[in-house]
C-alpha atoms as a PDB file:
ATOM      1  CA  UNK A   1     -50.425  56.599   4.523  1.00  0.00           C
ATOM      2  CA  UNK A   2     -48.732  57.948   1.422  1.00  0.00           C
ATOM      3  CA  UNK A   3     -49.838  61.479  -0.450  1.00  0.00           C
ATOM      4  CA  UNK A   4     -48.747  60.499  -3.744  1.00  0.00           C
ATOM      5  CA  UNK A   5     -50.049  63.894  -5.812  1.00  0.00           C
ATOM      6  CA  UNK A   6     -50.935  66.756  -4.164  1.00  0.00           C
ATOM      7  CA  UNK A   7     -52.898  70.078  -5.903  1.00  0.00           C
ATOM      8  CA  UNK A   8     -53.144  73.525  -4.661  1.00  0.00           C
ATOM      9  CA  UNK A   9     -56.028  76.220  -6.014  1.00  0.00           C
ATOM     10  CA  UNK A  10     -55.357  79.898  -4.636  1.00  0.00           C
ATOM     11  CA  UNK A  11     -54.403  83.275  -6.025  1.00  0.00           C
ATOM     12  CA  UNK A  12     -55.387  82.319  -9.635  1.00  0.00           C
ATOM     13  CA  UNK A  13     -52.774  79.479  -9.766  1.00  0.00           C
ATOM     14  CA  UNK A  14     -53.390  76.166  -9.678  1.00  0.00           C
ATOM     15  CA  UNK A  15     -50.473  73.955  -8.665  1.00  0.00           C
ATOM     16  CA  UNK A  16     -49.988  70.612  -9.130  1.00  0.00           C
ATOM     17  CA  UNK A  17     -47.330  68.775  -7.091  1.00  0.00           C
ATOM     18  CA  UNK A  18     -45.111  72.074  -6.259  1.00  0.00           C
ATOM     19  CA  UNK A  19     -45.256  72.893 -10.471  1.00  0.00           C
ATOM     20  CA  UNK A  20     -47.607  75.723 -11.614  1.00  0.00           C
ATOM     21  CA  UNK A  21     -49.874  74.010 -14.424  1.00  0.00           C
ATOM     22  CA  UNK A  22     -52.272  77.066 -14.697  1.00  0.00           C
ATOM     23  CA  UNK A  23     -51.940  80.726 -13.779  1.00  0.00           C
ATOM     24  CA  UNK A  24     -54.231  83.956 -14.812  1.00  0.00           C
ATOM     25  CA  UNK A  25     -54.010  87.834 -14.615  1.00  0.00           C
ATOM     26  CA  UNK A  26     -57.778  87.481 -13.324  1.00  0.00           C
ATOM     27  CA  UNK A  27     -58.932  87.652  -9.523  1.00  0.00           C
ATOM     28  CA  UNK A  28     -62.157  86.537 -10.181  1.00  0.00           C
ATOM     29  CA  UNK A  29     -62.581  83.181  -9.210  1.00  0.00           C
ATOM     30  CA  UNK A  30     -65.632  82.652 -12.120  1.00  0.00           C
ATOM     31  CA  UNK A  31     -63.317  84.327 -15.418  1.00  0.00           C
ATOM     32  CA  UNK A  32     -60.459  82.150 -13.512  1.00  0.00           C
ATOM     33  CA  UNK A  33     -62.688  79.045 -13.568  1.00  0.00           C
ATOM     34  CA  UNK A  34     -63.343  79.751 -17.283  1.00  0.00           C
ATOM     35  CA  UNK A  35     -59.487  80.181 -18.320  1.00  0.00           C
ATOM     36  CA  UNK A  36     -58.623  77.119 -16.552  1.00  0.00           C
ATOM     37  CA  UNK A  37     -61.016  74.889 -17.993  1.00  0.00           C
ATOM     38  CA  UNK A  38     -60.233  76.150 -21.304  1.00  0.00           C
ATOM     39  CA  UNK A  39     -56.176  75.925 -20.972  1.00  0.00           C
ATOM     40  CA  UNK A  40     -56.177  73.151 -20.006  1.00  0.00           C
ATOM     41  CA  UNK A  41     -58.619  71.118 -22.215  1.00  0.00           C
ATOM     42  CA  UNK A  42     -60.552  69.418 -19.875  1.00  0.00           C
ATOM     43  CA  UNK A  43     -63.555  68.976 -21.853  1.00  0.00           C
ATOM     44  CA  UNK A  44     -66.400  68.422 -19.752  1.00  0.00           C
ATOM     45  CA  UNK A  45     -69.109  70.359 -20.674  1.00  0.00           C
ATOM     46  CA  UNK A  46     -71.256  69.851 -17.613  1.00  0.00           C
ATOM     47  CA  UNK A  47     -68.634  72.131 -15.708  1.00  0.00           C
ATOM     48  CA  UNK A  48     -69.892  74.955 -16.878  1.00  0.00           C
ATOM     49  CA  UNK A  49     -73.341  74.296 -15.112  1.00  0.00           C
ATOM     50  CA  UNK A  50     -71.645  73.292 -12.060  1.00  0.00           C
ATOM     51  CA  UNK A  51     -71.529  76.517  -9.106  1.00  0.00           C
ATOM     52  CA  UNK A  52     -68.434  77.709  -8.164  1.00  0.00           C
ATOM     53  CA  UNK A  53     -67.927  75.266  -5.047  1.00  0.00           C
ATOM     54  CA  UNK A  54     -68.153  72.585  -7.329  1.00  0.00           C
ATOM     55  CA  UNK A  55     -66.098  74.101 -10.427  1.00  0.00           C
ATOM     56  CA  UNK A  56     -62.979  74.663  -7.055  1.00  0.00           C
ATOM     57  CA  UNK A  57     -63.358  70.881  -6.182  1.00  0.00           C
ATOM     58  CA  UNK A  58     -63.655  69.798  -9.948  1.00  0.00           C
ATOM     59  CA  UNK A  59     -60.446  71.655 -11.001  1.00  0.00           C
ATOM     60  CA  UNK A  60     -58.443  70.338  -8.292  1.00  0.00           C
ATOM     61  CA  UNK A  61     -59.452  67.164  -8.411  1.00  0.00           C
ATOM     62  CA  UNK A  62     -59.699  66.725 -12.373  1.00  0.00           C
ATOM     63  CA  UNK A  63     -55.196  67.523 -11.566  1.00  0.00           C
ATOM     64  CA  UNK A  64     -55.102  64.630 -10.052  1.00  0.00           C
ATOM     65  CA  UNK A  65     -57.431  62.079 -11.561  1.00  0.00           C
ATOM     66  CA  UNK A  66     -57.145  63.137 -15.115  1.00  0.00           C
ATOM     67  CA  UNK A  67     -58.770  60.366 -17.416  1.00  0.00           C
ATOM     68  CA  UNK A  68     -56.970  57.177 -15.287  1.00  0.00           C
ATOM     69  CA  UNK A  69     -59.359  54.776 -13.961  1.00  0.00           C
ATOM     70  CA  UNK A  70     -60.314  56.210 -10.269  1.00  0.00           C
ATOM     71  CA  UNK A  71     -63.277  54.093 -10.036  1.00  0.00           C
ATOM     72  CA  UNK A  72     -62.191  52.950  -6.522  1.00  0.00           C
ATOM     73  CA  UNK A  73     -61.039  55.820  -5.615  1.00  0.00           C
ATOM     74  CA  UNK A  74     -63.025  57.381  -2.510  1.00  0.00           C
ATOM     75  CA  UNK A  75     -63.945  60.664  -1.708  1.00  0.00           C
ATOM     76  CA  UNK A  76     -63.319  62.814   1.507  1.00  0.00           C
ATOM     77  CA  UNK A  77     -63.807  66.605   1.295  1.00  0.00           C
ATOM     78  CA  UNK A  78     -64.446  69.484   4.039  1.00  0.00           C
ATOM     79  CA  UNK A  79     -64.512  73.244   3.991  1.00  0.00           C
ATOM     80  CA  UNK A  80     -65.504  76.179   6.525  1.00  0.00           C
ATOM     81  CA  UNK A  81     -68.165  77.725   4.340  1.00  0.00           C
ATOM     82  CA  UNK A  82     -70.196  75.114   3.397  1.00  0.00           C
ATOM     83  CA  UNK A  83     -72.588  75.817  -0.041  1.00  0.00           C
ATOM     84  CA  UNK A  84     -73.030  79.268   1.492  1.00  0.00           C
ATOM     85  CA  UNK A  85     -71.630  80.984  -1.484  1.00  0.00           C
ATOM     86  CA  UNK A  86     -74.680  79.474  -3.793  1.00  0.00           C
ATOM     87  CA  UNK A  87     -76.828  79.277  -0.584  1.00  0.00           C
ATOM     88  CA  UNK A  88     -76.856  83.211  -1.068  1.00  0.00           C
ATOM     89  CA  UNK A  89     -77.088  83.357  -4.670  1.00  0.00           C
ATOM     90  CA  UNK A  90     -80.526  81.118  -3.782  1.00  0.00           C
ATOM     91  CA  UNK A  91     -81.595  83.075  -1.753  1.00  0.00           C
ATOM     92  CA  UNK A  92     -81.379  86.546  -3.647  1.00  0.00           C
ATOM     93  CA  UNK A  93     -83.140  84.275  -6.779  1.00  0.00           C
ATOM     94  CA  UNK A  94     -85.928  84.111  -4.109  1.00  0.00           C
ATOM     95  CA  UNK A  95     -85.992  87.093  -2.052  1.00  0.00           C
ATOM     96  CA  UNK A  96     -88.187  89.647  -4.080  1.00  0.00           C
ATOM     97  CA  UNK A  97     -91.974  89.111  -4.096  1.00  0.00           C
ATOM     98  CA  UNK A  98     -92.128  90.815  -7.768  1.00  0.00           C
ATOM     99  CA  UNK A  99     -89.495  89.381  -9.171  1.00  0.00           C
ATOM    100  CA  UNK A 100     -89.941  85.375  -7.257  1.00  0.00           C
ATOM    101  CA  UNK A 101     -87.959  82.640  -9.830  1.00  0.00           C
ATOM    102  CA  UNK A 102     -86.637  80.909  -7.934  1.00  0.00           C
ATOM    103  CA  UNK A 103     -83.983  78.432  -9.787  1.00  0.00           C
ATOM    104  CA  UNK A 104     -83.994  74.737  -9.471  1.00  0.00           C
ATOM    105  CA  UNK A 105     -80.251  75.229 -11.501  1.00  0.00           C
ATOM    106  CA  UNK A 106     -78.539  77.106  -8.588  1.00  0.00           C
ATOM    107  CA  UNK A 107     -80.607  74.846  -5.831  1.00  0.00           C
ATOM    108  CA  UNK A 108     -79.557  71.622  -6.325  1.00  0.00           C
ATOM    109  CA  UNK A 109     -76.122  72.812  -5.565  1.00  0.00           C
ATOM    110  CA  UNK A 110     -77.099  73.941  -2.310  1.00  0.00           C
ATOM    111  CA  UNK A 111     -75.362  71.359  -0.362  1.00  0.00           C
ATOM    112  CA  UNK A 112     -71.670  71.009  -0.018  1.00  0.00           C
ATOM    113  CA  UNK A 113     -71.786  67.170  -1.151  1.00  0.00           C
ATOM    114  CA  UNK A 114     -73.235  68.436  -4.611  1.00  0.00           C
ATOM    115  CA  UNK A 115     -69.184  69.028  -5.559  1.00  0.00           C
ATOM    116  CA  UNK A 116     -67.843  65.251  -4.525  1.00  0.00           C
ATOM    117  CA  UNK A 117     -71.288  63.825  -6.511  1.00  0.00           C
ATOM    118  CA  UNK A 118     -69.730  65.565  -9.829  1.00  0.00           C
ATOM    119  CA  UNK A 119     -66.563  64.411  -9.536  1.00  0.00           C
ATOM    120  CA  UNK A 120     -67.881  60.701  -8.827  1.00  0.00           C
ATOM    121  CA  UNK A 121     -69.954  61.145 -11.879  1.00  0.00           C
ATOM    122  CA  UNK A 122     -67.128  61.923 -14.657  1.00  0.00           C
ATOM    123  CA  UNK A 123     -64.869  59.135 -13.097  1.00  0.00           C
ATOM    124  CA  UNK A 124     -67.443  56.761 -12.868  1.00  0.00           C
ATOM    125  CA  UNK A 125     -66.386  56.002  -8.292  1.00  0.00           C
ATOM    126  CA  UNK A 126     -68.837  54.134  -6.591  1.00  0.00           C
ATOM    127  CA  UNK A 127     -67.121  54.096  -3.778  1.00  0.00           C
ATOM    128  CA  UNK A 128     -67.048  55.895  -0.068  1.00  0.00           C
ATOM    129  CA  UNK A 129     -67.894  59.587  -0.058  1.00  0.00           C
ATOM    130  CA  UNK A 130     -68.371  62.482   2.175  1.00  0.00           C
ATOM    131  CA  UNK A 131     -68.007  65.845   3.027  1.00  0.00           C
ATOM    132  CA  UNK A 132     -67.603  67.859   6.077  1.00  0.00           C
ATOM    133  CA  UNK A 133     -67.855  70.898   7.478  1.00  0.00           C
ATOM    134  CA  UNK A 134     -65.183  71.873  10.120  1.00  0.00           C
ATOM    135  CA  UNK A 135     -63.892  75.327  11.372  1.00  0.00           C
ATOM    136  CA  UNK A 136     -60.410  74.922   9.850  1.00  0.00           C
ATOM    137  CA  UNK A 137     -58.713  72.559   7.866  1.00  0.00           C
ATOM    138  CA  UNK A 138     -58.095  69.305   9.898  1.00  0.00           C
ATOM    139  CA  UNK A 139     -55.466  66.972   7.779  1.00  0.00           C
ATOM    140  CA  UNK A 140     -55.227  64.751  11.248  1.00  0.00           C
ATOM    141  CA  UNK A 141     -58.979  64.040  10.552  1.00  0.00           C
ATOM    142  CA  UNK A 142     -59.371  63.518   7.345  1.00  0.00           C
ATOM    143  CA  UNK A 143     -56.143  61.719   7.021  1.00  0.00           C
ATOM    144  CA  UNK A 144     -57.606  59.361   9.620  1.00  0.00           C
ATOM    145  CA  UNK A 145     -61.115  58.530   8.044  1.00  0.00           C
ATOM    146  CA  UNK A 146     -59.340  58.029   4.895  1.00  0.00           C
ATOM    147  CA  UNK A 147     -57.613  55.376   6.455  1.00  0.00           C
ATOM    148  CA  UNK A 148     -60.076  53.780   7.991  1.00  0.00           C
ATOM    149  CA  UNK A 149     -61.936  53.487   4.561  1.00  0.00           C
ATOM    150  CA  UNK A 150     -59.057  51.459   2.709  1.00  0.00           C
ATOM    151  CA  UNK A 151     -58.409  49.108   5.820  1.00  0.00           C
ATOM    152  CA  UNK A 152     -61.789  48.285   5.698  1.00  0.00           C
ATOM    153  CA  UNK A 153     -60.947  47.470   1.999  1.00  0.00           C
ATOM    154  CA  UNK A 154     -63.547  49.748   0.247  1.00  0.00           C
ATOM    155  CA  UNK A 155     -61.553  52.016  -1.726  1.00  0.00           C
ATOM    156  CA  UNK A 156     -57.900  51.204  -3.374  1.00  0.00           C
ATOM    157  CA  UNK A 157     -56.957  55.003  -2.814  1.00  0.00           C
ATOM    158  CA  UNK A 158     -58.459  58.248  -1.399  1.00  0.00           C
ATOM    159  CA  UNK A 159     -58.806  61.881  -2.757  1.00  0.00           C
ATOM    160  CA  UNK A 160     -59.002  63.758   0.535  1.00  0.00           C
ATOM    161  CA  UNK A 161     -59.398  68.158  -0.124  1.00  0.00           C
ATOM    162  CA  UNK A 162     -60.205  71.168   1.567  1.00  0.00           C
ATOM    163  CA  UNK A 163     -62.352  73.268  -0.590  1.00  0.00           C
ATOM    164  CA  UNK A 164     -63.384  76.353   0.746  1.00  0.00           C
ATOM    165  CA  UNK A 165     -65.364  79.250  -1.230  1.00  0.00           C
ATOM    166  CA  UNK A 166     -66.982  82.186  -0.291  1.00  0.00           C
ATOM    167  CA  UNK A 167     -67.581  84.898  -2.697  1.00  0.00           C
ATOM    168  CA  UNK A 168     -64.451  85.525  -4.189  1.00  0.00           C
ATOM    169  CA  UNK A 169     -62.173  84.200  -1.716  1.00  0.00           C
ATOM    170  CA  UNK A 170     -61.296  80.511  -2.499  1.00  0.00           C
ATOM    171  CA  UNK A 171     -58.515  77.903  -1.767  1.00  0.00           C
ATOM    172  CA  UNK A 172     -58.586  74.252  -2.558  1.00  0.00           C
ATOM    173  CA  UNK A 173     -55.884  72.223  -1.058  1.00  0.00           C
ATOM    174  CA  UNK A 174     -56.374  68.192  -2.628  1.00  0.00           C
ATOM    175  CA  UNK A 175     -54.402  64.840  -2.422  1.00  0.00           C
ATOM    176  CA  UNK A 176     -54.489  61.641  -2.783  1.00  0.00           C
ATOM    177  CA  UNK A 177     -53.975  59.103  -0.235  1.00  0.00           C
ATOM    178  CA  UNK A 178     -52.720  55.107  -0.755  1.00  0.00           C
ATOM    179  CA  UNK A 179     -51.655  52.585   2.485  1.00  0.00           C
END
């Protein structure tokens, strides 16, 4: 197996193959989303719908696909946290009997998946996809369900990442994988 671009999101910097593409004065990972987006042209307006989860993922990934053709290109993701960050923000939508509106716009992205689903839709993959949820980051793992997804000749390449967000801590660590 060969990593052939690798993309780091942490500490308001996104990195991209040990080069700093992006970097912001701001610690909030929302106003960071925002910056980065707009820097760096990615013009995709349904990002700014997405939940924060989702934007992490999108960002990292969108360093690495950019506008090639990644339609068989498969998916493998996994964080600690889960959706818990918008699993809270849910919650607190529904939580007071006075004030119940509860919002179908932060639900749907109450599952982790939600994040690989957006990136399959602006590349067009049709391919493998999934997401887990481990303790800790487990490269052995994922490194070895990637593989067994191109031997079996369903995907050319894989985009495996750990994308973990909780409030405002966040790190995204995502590369591709050939044979």
């Amino acid at each position: 197996m060969t990593k052939t671009d690798i993309c780091t999101i942490e500490n308001s910097k996104i990195i991209l193959n040990n080069e700093i593409v992006f970097e912001s004065q701001t610690e909030n990972f929302s106003d960071f989303a925002k910056e980065a987006y707009k820097c760096l042209e990615l013009n995709y307006p349904k990002f700014h719908k997405m939940d924060n989860l989702s934007k992490l993922a999108f960002l990292a990934s969108e360093m690495i696909l950019k506008n090639d053709d990644h339609s068989k290109t498969a998916l493998v993701f996994a964080n600690k946290s889960s959706s818990l960050d918008t699993d809270f923000k849910y919650q607190e939508s529904i939580n007071s009997q006075e004030n119940y509106f509860p919002s179908p716009a932060v639900f749907v992205y109450t599952l982790p998946n939600i994040c690989v689903g957006e990136i399959s839709i602006k590349h067009k993959i049709q391919t493998e996809n999934a997401f887990f949820v481990l303790d800790e980051f487990d490269e052995e793992f994922l490194t070895q369900y990637s593989e067994q997804i191109l031997q079996s000749g369903k995907a050319e390449k894989v985009l495996c990442g750990w994308v973990e967000l909780y409030k405002e801590n966040y790190t995204a660590f995502v590369y591709l994988l050939t044979l």
